[in-house]
C-alpha atoms as a PDB file:
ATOM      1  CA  UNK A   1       9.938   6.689   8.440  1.00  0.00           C
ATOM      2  CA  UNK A   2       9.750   8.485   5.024  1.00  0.00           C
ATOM      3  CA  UNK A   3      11.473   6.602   1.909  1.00  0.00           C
ATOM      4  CA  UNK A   4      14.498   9.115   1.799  1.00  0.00           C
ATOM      5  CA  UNK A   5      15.377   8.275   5.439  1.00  0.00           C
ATOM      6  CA  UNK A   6      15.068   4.282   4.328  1.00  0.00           C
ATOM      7  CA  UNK A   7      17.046   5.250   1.537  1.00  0.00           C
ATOM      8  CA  UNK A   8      19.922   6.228   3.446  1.00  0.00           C
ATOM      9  CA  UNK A   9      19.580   4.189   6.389  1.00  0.00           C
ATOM     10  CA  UNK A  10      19.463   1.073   3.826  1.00  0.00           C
ATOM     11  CA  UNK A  11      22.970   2.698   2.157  1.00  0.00           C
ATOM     12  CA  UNK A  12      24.157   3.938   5.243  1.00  0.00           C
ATOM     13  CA  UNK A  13      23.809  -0.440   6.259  1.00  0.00           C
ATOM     14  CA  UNK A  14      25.658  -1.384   2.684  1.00  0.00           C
ATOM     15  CA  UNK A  15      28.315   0.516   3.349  1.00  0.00           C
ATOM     16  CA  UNK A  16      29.074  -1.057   6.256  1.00  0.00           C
ATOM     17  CA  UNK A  17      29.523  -4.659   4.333  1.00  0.00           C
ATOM     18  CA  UNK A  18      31.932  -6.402   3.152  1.00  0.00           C
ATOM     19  CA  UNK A  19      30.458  -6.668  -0.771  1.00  0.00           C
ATOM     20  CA  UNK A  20      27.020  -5.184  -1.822  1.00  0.00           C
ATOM     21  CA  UNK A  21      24.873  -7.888  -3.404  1.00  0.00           C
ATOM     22  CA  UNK A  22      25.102  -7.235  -7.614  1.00  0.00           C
ATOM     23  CA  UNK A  23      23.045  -8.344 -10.191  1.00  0.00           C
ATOM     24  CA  UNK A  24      24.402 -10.416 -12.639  1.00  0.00           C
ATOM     25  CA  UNK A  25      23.337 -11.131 -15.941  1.00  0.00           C
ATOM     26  CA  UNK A  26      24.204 -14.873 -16.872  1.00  0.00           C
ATOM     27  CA  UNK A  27      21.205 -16.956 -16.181  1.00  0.00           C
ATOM     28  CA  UNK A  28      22.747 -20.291 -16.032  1.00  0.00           C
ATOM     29  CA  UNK A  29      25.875 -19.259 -13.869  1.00  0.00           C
ATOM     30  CA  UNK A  30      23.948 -17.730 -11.568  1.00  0.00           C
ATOM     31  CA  UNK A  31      21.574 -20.674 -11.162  1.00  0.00           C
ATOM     32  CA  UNK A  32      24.867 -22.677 -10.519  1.00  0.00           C
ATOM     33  CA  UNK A  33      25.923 -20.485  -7.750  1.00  0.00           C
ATOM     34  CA  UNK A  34      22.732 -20.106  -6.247  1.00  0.00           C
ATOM     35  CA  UNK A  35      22.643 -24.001  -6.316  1.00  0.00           C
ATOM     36  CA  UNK A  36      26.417 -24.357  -4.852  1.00  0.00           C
ATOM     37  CA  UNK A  37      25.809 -22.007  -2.033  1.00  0.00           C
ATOM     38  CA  UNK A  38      22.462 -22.996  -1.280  1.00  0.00           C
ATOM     39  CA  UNK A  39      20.827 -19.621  -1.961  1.00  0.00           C
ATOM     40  CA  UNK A  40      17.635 -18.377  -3.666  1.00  0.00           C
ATOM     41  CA  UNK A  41      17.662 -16.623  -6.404  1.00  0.00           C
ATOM     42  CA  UNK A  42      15.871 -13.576  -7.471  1.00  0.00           C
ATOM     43  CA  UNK A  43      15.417 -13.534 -11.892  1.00  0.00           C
ATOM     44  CA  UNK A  44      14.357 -10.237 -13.330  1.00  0.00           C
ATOM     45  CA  UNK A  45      13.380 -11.030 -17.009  1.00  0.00           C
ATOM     46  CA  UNK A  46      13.147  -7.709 -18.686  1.00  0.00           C
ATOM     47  CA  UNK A  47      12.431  -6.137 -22.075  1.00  0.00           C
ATOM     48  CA  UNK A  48      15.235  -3.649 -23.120  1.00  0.00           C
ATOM     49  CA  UNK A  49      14.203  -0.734 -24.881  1.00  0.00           C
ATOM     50  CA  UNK A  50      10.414  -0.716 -23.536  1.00  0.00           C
ATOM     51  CA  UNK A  51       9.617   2.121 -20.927  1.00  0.00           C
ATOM     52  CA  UNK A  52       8.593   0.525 -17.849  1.00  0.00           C
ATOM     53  CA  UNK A  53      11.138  -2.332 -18.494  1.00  0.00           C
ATOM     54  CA  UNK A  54      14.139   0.219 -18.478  1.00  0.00           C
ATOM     55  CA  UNK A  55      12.706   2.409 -15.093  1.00  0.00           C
ATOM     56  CA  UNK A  56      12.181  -1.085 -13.619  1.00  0.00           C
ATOM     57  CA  UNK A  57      15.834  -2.471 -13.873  1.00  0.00           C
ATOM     58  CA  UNK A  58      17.225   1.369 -13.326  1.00  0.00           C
ATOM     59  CA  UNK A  59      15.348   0.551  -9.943  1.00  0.00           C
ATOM     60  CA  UNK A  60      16.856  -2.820  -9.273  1.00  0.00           C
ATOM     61  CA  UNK A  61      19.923  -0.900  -7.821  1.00  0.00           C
ATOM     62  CA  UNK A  62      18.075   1.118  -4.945  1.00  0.00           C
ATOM     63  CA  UNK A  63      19.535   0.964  -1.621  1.00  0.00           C
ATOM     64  CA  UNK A  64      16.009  -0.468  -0.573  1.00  0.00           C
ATOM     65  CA  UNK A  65      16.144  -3.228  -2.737  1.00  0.00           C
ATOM     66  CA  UNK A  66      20.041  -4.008  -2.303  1.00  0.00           C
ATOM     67  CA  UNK A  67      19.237  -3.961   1.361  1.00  0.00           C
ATOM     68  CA  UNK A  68      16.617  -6.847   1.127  1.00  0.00           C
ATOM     69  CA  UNK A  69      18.864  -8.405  -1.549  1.00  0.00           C
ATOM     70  CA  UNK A  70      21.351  -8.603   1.078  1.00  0.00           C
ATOM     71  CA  UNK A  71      19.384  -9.016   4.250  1.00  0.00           C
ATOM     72  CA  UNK A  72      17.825 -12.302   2.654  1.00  0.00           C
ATOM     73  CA  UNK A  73      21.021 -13.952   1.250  1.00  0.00           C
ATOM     74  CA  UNK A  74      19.557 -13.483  -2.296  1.00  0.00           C
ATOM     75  CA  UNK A  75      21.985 -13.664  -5.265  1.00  0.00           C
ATOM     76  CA  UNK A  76      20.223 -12.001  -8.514  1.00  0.00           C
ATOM     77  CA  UNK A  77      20.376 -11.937 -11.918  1.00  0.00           C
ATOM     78  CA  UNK A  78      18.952  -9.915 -15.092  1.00  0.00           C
ATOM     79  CA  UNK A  79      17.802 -12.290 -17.870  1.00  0.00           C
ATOM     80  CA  UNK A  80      17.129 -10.108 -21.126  1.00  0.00           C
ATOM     81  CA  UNK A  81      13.750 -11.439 -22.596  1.00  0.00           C
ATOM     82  CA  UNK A  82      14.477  -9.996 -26.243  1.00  0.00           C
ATOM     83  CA  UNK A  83      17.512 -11.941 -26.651  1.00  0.00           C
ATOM     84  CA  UNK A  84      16.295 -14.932 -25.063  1.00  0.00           C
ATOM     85  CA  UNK A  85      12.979 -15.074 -26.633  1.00  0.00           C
ATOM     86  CA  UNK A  86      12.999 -19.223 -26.160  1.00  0.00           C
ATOM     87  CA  UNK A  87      13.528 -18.652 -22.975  1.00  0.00           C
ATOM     88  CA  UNK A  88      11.475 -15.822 -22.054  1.00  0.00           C
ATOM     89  CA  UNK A  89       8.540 -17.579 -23.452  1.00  0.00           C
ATOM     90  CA  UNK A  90       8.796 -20.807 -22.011  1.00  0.00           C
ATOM     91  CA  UNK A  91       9.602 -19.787 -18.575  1.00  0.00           C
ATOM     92  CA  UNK A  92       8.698 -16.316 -17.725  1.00  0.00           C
ATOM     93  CA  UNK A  93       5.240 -17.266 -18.815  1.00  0.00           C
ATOM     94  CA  UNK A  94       4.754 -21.031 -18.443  1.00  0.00           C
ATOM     95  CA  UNK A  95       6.614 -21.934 -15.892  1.00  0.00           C
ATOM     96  CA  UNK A  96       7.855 -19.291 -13.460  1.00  0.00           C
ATOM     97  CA  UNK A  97       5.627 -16.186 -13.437  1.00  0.00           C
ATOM     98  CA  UNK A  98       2.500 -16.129 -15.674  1.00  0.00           C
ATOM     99  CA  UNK A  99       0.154 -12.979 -16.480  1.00  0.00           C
ATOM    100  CA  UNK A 100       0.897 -10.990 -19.599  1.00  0.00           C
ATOM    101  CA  UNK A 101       2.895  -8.013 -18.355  1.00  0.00           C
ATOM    102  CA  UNK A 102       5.874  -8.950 -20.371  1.00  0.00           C
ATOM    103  CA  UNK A 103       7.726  -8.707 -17.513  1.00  0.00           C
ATOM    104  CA  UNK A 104       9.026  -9.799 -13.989  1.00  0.00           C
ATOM    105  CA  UNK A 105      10.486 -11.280 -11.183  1.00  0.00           C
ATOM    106  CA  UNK A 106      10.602 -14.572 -10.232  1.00  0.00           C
ATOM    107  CA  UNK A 107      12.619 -16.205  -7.207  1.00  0.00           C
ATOM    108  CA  UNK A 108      13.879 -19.627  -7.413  1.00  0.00           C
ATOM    109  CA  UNK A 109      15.308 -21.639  -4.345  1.00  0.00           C
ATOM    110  CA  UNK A 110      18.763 -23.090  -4.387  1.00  0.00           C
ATOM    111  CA  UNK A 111      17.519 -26.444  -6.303  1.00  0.00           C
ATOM    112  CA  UNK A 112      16.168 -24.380  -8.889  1.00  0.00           C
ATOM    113  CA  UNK A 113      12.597 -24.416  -8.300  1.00  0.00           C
ATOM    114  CA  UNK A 114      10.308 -21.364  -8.608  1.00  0.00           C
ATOM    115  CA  UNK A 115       8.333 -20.424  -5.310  1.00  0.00           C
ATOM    116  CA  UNK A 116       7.246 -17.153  -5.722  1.00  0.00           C
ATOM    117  CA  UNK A 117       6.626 -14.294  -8.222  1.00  0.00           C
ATOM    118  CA  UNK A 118       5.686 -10.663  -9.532  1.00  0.00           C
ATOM    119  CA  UNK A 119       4.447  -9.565 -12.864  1.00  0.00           C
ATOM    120  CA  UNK A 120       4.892  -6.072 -14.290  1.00  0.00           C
ATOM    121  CA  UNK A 121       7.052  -3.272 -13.272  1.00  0.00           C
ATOM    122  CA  UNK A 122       7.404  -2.312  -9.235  1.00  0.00           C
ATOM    123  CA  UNK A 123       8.461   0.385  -7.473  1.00  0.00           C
ATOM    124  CA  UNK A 124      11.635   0.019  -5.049  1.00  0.00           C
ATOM    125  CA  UNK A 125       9.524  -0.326  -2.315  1.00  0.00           C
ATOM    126  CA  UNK A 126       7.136  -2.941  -3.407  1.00  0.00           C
ATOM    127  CA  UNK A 127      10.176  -5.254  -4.639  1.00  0.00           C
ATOM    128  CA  UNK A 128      11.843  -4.759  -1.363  1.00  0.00           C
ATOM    129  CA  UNK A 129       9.075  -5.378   0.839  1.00  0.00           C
ATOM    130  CA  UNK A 130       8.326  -8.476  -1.748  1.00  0.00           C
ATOM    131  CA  UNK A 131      11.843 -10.269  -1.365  1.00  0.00           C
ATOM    132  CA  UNK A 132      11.338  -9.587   2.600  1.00  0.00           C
ATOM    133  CA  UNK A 133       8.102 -11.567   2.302  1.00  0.00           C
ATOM    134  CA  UNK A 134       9.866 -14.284   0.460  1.00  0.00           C
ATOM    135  CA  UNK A 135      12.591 -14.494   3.119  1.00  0.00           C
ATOM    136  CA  UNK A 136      10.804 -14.604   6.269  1.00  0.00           C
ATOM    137  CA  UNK A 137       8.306 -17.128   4.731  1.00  0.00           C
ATOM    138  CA  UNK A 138      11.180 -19.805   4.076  1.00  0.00           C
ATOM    139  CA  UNK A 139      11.324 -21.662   7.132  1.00  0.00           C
ATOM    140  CA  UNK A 140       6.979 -22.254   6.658  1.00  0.00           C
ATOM    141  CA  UNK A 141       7.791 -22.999   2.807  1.00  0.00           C
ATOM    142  CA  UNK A 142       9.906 -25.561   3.738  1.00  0.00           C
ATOM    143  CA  UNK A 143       7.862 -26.988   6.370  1.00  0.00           C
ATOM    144  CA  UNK A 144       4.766 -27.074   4.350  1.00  0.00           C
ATOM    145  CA  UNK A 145       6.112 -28.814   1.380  1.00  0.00           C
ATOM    146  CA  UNK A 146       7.537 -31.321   3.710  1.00  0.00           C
ATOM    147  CA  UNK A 147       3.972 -32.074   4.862  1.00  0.00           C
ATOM    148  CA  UNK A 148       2.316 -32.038   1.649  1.00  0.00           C
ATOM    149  CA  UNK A 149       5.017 -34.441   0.169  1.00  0.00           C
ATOM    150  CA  UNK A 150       4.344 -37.061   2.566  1.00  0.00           C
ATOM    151  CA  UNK A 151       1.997 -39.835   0.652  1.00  0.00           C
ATOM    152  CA  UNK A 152      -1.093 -39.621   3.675  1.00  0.00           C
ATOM    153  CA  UNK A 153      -0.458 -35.952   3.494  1.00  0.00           C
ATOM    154  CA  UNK A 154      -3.116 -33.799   5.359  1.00  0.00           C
ATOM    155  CA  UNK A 155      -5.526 -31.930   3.021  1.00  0.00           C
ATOM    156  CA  UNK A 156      -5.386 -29.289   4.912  1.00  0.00           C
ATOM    157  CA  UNK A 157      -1.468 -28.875   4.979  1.00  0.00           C
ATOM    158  CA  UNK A 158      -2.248 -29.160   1.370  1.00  0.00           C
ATOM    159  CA  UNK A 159      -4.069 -26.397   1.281  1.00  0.00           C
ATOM    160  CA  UNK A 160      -2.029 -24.055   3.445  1.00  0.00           C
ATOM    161  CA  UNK A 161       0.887 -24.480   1.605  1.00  0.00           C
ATOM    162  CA  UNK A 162      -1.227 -23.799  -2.050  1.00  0.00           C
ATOM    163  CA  UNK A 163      -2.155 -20.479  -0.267  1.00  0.00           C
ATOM    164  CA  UNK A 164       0.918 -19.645   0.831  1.00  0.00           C
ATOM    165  CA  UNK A 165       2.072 -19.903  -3.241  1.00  0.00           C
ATOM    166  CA  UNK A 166      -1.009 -17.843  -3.920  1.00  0.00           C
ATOM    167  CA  UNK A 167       0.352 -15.473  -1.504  1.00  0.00           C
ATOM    168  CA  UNK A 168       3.336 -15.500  -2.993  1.00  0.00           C
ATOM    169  CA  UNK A 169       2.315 -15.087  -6.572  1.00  0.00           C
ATOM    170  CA  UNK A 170       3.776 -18.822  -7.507  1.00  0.00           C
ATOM    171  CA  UNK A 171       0.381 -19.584  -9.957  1.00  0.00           C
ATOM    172  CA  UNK A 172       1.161 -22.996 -11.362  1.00  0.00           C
ATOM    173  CA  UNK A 173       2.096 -24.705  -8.089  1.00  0.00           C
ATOM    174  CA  UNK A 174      -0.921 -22.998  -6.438  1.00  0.00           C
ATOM    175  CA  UNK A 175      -3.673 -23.770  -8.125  1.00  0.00           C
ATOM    176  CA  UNK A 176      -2.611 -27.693  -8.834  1.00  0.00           C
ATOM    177  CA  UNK A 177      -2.611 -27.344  -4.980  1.00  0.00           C
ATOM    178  CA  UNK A 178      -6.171 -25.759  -3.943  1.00  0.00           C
ATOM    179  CA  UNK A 179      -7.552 -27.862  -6.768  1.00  0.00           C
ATOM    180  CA  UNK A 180      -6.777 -30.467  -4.669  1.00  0.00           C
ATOM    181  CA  UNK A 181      -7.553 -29.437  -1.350  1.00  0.00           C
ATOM    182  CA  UNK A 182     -11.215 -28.259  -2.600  1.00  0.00           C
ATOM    183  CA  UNK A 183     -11.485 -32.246  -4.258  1.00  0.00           C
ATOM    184  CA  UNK A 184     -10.594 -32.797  -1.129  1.00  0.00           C
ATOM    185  CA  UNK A 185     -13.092 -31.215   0.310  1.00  0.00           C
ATOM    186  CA  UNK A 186     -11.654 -28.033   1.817  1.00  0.00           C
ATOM    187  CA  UNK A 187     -14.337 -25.736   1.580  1.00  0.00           C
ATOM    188  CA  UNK A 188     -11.921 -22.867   1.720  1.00  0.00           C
ATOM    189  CA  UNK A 189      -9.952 -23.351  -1.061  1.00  0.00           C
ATOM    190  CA  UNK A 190     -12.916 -22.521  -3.678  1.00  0.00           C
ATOM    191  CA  UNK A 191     -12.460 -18.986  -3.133  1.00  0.00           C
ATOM    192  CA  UNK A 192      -8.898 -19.346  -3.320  1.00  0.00           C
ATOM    193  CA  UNK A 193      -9.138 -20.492  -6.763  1.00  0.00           C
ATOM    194  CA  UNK A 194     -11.669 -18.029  -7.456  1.00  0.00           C
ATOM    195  CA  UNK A 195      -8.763 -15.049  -5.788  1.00  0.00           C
ATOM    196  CA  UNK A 196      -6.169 -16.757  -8.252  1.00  0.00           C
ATOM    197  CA  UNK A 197      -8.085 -16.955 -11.050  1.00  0.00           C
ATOM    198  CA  UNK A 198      -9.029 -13.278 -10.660  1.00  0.00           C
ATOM    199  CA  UNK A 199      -5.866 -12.179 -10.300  1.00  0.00           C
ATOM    200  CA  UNK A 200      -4.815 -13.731 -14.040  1.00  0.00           C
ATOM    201  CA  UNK A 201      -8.231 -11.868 -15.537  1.00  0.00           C
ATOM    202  CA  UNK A 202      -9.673 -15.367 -15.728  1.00  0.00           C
ATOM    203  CA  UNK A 203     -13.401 -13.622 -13.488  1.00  0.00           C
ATOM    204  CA  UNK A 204     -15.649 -16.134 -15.503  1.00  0.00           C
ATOM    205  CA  UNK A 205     -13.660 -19.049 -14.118  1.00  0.00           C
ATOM    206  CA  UNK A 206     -13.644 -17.296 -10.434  1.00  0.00           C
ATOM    207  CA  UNK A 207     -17.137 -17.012 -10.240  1.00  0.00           C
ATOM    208  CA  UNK A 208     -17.450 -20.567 -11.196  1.00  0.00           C
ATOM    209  CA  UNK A 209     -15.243 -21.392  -7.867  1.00  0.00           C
ATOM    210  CA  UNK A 210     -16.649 -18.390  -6.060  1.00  0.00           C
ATOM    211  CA  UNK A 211     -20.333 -19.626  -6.251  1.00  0.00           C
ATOM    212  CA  UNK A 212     -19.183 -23.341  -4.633  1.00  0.00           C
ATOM    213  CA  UNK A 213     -17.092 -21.201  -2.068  1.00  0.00           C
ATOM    214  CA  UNK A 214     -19.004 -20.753   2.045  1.00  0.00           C
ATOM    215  CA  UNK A 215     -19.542 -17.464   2.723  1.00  0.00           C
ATOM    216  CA  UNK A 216     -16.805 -16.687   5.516  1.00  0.00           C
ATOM    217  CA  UNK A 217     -15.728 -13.145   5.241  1.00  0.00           C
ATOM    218  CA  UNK A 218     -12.289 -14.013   3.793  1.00  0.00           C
ATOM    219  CA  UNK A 219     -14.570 -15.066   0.447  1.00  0.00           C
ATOM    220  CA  UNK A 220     -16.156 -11.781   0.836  1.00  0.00           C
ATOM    221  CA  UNK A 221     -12.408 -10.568   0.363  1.00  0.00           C
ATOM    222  CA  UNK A 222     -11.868 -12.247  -2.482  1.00  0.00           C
ATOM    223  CA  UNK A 223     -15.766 -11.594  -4.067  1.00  0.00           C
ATOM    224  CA  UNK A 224     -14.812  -7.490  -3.485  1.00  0.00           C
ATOM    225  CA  UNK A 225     -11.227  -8.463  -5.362  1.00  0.00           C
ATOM    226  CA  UNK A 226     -13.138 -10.345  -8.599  1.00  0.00           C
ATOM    227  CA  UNK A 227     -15.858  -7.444  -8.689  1.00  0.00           C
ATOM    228  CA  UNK A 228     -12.882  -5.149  -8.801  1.00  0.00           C
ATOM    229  CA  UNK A 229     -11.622  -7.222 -11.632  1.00  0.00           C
ATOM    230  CA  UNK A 230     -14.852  -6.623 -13.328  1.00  0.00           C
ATOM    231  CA  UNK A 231     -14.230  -2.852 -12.587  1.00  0.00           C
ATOM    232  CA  UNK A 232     -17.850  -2.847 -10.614  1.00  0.00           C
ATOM    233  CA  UNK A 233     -15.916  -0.636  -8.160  1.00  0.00           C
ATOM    234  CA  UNK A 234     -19.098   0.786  -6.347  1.00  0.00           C
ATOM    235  CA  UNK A 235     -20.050  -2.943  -5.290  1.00  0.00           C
ATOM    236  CA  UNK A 236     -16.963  -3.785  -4.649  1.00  0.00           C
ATOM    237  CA  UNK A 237     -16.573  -0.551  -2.302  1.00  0.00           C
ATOM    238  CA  UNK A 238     -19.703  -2.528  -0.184  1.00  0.00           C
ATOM    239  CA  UNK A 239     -18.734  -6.166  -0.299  1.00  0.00           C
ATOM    240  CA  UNK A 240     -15.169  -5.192   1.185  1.00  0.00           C
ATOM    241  CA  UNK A 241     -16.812  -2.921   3.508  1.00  0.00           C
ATOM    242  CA  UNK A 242     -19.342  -5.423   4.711  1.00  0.00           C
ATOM    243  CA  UNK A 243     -15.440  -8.108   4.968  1.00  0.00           C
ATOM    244  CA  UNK A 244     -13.562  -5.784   7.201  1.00  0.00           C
ATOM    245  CA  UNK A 245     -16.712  -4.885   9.440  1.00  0.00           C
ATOM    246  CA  UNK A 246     -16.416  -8.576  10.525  1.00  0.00           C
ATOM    247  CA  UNK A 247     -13.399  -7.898  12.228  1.00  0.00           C
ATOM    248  CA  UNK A 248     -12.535 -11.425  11.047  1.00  0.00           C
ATOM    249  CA  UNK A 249     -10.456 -10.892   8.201  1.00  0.00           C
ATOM    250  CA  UNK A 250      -7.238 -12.013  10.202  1.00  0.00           C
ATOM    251  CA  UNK A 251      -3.725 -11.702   7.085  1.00  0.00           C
ATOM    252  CA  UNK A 252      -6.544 -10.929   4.482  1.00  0.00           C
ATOM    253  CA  UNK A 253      -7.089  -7.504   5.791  1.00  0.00           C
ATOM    254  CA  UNK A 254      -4.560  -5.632   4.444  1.00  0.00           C
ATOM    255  CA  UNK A 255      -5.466  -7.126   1.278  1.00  0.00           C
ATOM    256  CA  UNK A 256      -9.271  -5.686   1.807  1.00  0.00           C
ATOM    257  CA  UNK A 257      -7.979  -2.466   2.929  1.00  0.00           C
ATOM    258  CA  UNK A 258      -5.686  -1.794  -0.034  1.00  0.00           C
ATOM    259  CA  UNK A 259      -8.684  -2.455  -2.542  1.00  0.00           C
ATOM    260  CA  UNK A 260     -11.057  -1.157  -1.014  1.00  0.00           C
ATOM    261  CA  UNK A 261      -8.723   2.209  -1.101  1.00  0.00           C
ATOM    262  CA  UNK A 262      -7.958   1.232  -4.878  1.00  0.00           C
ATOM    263  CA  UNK A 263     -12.039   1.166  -5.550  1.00  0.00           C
ATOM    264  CA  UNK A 264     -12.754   3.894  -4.221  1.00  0.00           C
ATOM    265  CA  UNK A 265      -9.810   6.125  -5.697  1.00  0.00           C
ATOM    266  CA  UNK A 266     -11.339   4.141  -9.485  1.00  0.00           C
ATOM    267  CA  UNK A 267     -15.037   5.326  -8.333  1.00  0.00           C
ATOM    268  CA  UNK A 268     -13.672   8.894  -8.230  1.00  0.00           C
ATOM    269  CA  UNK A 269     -13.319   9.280  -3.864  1.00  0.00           C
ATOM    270  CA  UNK A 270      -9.603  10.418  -3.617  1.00  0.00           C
ATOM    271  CA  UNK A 271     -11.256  12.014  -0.481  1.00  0.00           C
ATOM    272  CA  UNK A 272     -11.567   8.975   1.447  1.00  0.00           C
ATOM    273  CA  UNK A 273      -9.233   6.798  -0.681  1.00  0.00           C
ATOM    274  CA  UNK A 274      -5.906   8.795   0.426  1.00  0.00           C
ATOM    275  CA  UNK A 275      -6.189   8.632   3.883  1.00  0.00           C
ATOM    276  CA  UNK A 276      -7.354   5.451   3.526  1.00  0.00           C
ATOM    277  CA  UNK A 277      -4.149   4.544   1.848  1.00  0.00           C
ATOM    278  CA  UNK A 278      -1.998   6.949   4.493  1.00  0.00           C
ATOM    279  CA  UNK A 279      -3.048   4.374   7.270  1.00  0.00           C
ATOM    280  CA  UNK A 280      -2.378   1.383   5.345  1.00  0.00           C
ATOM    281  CA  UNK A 281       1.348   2.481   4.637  1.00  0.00           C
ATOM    282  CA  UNK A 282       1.732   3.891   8.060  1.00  0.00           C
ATOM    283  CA  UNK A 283       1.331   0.626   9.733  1.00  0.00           C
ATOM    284  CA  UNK A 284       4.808  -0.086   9.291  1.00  0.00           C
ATOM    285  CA  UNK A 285       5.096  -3.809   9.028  1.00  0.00           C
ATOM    286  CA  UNK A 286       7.090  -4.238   5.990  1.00  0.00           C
ATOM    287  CA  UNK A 287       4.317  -5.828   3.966  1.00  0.00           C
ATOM    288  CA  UNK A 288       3.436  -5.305   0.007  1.00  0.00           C
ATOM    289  CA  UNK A 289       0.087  -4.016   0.906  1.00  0.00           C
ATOM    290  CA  UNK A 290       1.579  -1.561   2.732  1.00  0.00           C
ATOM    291  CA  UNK A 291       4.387  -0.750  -0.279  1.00  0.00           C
ATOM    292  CA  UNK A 292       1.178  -0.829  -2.590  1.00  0.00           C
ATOM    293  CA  UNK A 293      -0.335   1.927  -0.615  1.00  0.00           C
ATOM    294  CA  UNK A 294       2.681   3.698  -0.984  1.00  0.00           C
ATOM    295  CA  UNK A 295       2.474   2.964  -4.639  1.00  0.00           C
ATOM    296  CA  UNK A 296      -1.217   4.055  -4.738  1.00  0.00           C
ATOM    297  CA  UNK A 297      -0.481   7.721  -3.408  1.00  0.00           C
ATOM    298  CA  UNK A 298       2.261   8.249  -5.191  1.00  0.00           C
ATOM    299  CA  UNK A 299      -0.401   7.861  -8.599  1.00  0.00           C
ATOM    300  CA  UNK A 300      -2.888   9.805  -7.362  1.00  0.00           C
ATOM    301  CA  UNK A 301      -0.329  12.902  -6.862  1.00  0.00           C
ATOM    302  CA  UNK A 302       0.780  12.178 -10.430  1.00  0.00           C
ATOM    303  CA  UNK A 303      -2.550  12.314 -11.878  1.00  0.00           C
ATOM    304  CA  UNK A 304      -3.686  15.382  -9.959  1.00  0.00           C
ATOM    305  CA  UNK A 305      -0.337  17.036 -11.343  1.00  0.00           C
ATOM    306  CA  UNK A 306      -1.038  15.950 -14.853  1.00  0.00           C
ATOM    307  CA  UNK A 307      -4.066  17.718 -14.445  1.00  0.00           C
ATOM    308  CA  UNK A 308      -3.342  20.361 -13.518  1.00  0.00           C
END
C-alpha cells in the first residue's frame, strides 16, 4: 500500500473516533495524566526556529502518526528545548534520549520512566512505525523487567531485556544491562555493547567489546554496522553480505538488509541499493527498517533531482 492510501485510510480511521489524540505542550501536566490514566507517554523535545526541528513537529500531526498515537493509547506532548534549556539538557541528553542531534522523542511509561527513544528528525513513517514497535513490545517489557528485578534474576533474562532497550533506543538502561550480562558471562552481549556503542559514534569503544564478542553471525551484523560507522562502506558491503548468507540472522536481518542497502547507496551502487531498499519496504510488516527503507529512497530521488 503506497503512503497516500495509508494516509487516508489512517484519516479515514480518525474520523471515525470519538477525539483524535493531540499533542500537548505542558510537560508536567501531561506526565500527570499519563500517570493518572496509566498511559505512556510520547515527549518530542524540539528546537523552534531550526529547520529540521520545525518540518519534524509540522509532521507530528500526520494521519500516520495520529493513527499510532491513537492505536497505542499514547498521550503526547511537545516540550520546547530553547525555553527549557535546564531541562532539555538534563534530560533529553542524560537521561532520556542521548546522541547529539539536538533533538527527539522519547516515550515514558505511565510511572514516568523512559523505555525507549529516537534522536534526530523522522519522517511520518518512521515515527509511526516506531510508536507501533513500542506498543506491541509492552506486554515483553513488562515481563522482562519483572524477571530481571527479581534478586536471583537469570543473566540471561538480563540480557534479553538490555537488548530489547537497545532495540528500542533506551541507551542508559541498556548498556548498565549488557554490561552485566557480559560480567556475567553472556557471550552475546559483547557485541551488543559494541552495536550500542556504535550507534552513539563511540567505534573505538565497540571494537574494544567487538574483539571479546564470538563470532555468531548476529556479531557479523553488528561488525558490518561499526565499519559503517567508520564509513569503510566497501567492507562493510562484505561483512553484511557474508551475515545474511548465513541465513541465521533471525530479527537482526532487517537490520543487515537496511545497511547493507545504506553502504552500498554511500559506495556509489544506487543500482543495487534501490531495489535493495524496494524489497525491504515492501515486506510490509510495520517495522522501522522497513520505514527506513522508505526513508532511504525517498533521499536518493532527492539527490538525483538536485542533480540534475
Amino acid at each position: 500500500m503506497t503512503r497516500a492510501a495509508c494516509a487516508s485510510l489512517a484519516a479515514l480511521l480518525l474520523a471515525g473516533c470519538a477525539a483524535a489524540p493531540e499533542w500537548q505542550h505542558d510537560l508536567l501536566r501531561a506526565r500527570q495524566d499519563a500517570h493518572g490514566e496509566r498511559r505512556d507517554l510520547v515527549v518530542y523535545f524540539a528546537l523552534p526556529g531550526r529547520d529540521a526541528s520545525d518540518a519534524m513537529q509540522q509532521r507530528l500531526d500526520d494521519p500516520l502518526v495520529l493513527a499510532a498515537l491513537q492505536d497505542g493509547g499514547f498521550l503526547a506532548v511537545v516540550v520546547d528545548g530553547i525555553a527549557h534549556e535546564k531541562l532539555y539538557r538534563e534530560r533529553l541528553f542524560d537521561e532520556w534520549i542521548g546522541g547529539a542531534e539536538g533533538m527527539g522523542i522519547a516515550v515514558l511509561d505511565a510511572d514516568g520512566e523512559c523505555y525507549a527513544a529516537r534522536p534526530g528528525p523522522q519522517d511520518a513513517e518512521e515515527l509511526a512505525a516506531f510508536l507501533r514497535t513500542c506498543a506491541s513490545h509492552r506486554e515483553q517489557l513488562a515481563a522482562l523487567r519483572r524477571a530481571a528485578a527479581q534478586a536471583d534474576s537469570d543473566p540471561t533474562d538480563v540480557h534479553r531485556l538490555g537488548c530489547l532497550y537497545l532495540r528500542l533506543g533506551c541507551r542508559r538502561k541498556c548498556e548498565t544491562l549488557l554490561i552485566t550480562a557480559a560480567q556475567s558471562g553472556v557471550a552475546d552481549a559483547s557485541h551488543r555493547l559494541a552495536r550500542l556503542y556504535a550507534l552513539d559514534g563511540y567505534v573505538t569503544r565497540a571494537r574494544q567489546w567487538l574483539k571479546a564478542a564470538p563470532r555468531t553471525p548476529q556479531a557479523l551484523v553488528t561488525e558490518g554496522y561499526v565499519l559503517f560507522k567508520e564509513r569503510r562502506h566497501r567492507e562493510a558491503i562484505e561483512v553484511f553480505e557474508r551475515a545474511l548468507a548465513t541465513g541465521e540472522l533471525g530479527d537482526d536481518r532487517q537490520l543487515a538488509v537496511l545497511y547493507l542497502g545504506k553502504s552500498l547507496h554511500e559506495n556509489g551502487r544506487e543500482d543495487l541499493a534501490r531495489p535493495m531498499f524496494q524489497r525491504l519496504a515492501a515486506e510490509g510488516t510495520g517495522s522501522t527498517f522497513e520505514a527506513a527503507a522508505v526513508h532511504s529512497l525517498r533521499h536518493i530521488d532527492e539527490s538525483q533531482d538536485h542533480e540534475h
